[in-house]
Protein backbone atom coordinates (compact mmCIF):
# COMPACT_ATOMS: atom_id res chain seq x y z
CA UNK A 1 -79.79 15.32 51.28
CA UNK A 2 -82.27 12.66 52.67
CA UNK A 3 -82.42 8.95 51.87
CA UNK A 4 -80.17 7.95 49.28
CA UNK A 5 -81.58 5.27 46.47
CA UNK A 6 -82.05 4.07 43.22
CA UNK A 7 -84.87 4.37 39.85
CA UNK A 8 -85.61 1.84 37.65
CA UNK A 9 -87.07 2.42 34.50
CA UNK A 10 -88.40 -1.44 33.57
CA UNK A 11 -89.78 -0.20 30.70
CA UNK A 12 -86.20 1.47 29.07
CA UNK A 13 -84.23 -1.69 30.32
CA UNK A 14 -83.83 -4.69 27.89
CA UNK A 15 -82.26 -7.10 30.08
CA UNK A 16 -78.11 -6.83 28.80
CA UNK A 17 -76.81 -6.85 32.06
CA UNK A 18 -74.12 -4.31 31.94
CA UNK A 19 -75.09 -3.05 35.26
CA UNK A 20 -75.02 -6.20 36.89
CA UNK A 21 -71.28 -6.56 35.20
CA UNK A 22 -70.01 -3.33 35.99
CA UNK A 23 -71.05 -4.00 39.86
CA UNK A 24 -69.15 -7.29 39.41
CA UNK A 25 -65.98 -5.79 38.15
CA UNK A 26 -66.10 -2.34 40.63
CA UNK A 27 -65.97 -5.36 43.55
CA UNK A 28 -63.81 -7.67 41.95
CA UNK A 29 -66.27 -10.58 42.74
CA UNK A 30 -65.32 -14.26 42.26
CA UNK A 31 -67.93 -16.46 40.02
CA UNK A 32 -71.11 -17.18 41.13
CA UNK A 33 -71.22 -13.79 43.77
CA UNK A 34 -73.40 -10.76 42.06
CA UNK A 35 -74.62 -7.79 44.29
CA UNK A 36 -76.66 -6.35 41.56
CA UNK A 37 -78.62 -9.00 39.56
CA UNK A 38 -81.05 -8.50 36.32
CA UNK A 39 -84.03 -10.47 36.88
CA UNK A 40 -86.03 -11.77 33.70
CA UNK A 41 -90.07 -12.54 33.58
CA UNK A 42 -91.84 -14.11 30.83
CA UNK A 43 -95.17 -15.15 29.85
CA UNK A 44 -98.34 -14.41 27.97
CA UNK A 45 -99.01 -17.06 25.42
CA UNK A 46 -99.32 -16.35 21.15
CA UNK A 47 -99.91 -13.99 20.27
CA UNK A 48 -98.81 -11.40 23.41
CA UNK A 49 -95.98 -13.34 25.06
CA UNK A 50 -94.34 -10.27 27.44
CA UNK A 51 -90.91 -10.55 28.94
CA UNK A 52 -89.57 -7.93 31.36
CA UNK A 53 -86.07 -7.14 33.35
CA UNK A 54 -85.71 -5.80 37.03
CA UNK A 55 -82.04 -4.88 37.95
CA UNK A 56 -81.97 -5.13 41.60
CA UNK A 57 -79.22 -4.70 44.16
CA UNK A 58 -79.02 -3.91 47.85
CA UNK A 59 -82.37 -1.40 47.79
CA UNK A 60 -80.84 0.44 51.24
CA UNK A 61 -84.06 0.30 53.01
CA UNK A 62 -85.04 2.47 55.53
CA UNK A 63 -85.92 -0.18 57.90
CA UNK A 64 -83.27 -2.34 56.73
CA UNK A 65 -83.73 -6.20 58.62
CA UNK A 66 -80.16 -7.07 57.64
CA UNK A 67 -78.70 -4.07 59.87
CA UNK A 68 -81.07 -5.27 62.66
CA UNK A 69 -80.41 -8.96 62.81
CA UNK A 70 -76.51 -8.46 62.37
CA UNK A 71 -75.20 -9.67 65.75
CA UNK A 72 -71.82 -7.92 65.41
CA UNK A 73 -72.92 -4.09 64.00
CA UNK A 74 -70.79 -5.29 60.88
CA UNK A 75 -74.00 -3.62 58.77
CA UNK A 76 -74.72 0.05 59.19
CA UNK A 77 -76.78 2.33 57.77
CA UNK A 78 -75.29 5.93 57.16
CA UNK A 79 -76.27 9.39 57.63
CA UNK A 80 -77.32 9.49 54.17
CA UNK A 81 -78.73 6.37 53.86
CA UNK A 82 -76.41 3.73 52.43
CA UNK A 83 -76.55 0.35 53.95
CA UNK A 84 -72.70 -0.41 54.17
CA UNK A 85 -70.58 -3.51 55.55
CA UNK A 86 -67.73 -3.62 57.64
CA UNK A 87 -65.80 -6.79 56.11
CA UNK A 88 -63.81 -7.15 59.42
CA UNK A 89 -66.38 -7.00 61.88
CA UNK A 90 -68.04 -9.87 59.76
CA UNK A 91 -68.29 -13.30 61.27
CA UNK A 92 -69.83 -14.92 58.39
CA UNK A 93 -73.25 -16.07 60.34
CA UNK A 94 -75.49 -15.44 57.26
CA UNK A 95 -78.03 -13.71 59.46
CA UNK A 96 -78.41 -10.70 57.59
CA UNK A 97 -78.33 -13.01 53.79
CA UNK A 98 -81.64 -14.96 55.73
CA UNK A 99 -83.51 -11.85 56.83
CA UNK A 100 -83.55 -9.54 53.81
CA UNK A 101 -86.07 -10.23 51.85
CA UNK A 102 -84.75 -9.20 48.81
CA UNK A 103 -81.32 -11.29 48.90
CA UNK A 104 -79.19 -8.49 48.80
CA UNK A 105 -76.50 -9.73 51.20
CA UNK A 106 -74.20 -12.37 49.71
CA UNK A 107 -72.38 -15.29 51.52
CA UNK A 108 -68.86 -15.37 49.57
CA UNK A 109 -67.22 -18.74 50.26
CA UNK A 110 -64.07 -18.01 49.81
CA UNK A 111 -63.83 -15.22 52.02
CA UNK A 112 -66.09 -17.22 54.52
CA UNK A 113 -68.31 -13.41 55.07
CA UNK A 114 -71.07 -11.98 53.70
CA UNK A 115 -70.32 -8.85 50.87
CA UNK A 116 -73.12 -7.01 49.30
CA UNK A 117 -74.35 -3.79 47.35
CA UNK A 118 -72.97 -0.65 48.84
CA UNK A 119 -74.54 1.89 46.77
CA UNK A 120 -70.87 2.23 45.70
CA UNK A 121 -70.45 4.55 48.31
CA UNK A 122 -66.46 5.46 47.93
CA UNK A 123 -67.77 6.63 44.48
CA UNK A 124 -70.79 8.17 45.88
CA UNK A 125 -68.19 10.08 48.71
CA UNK A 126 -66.41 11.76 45.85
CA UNK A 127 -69.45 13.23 43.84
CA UNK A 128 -70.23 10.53 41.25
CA UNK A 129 -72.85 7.73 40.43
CA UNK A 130 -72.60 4.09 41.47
CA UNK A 131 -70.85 1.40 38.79
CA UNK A 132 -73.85 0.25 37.74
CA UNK A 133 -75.70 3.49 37.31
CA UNK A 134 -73.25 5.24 34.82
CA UNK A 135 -72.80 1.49 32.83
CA UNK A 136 -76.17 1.03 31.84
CA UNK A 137 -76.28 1.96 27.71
CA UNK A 138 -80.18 2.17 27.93
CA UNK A 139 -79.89 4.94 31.10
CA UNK A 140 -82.99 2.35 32.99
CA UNK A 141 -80.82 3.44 36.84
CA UNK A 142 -80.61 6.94 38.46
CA UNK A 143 -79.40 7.30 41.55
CA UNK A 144 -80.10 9.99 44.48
CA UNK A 145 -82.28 11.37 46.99
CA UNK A 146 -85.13 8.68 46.77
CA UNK A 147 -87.65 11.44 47.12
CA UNK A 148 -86.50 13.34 45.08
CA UNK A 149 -86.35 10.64 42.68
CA UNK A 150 -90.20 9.71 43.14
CA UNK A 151 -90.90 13.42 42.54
CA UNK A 152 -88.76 13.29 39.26
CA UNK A 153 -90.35 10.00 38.13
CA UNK A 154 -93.04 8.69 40.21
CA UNK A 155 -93.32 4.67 39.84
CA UNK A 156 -93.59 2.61 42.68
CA UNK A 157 -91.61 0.25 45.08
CA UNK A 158 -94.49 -2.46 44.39
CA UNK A 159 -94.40 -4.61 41.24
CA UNK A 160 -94.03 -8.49 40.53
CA UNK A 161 -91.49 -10.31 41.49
CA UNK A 162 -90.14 -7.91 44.57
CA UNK A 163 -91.37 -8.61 47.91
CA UNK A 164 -93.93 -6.36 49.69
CA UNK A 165 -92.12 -2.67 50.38
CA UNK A 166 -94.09 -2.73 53.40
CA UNK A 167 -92.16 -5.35 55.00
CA UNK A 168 -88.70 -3.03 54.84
CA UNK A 169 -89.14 0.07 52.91
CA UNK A 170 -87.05 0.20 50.25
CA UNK A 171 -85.41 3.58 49.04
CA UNK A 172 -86.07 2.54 45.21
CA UNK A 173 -88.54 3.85 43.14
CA UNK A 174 -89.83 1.88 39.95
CA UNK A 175 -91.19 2.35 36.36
CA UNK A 176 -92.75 -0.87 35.79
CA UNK A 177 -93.67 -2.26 32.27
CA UNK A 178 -97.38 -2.80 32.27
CA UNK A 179 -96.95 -6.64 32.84
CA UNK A 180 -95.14 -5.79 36.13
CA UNK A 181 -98.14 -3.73 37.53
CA UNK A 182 -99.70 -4.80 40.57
């Protein structure tokens, strides 16, 4: 299996945030800490107002900037392309929550570290789908091989409100709603 990543179908999503819930309860996060957020875009005037959703987490890059600027090798990228954490080897310097360009890595006060999106890869280890994948009522999240995933559904890793891909490479692919088109 190659590069492990995620779909996103923006035009079956509706914005209920189960996913981002189900990531919050699988990591037992404290208020205010989300490694999977639903982003919401509006506009158009009357009479074609538009609103879409983008659930986002960690996107496990291939060139991910968070594993390169992490002084202490606390972030890691695996075999099969999960961008994982090492709590303990974690000093809490915030240099990987500064360099990713899509906000993935979270400072979490209390703890005084950085946590973020692992893919759910203890799940992933024993055969099954990440939290957020298998939560989502309206089935808008796959998860696997990211090529294989492009093949499946084409889309793109370029619509509004995400940074450019070019600057990381993210292993997600995207189905945006025609108001997210670039």
């Amino acid at each position: 299996m190659g590069q492990l990543g995620f779909y996103v179908d923006m035009t079956a999503c509706i914005g209920c945030r189960t996913c981002q819930v189900a990531c919050k309860d699988k990591n037992n996060l404290d208020v205010g800490a989300l490694y999977r957020r639903v982003y919401t875009f509006e506009g158009g005037t009357y009479p074609r107002p538009w609103v879409y959703h983008l659930s986002m987490g960690c996107n496990h890059c291939e060139e991910p900037r968070c594993v390169e600027n992490c002084p202490t090798g606390a972030l890691t990228k695996r075999p099969d392309g999960l961008v994982v954490l090492d709590k303990d080897a974690c000093i809490g310097c915030r240099y990987c929550v500064w360099s990713c360009p899509y906000g993935a890595p979270q400072y979490i006060e209390a703890e005084g570290r950085v946590g973020k999106c692992d893919g759910c890869a203890d799940l992933v280890d024993q055969g099954l789908n990440p939290a957020c994948v298998d939560a989502c009522p309206m089935r808008a999240i796959e998860f696997g091989d990211v090529d294989e995933l492009r093949r499946k559904h084409g889309g793109t890793d370029r619509v509004k409100g995400m940074p450019d891909p070019a600057l990381t490479h993210p292993a997600v692919t995207v189905k945006p709603k025609a108001e997210a088109a670039i």
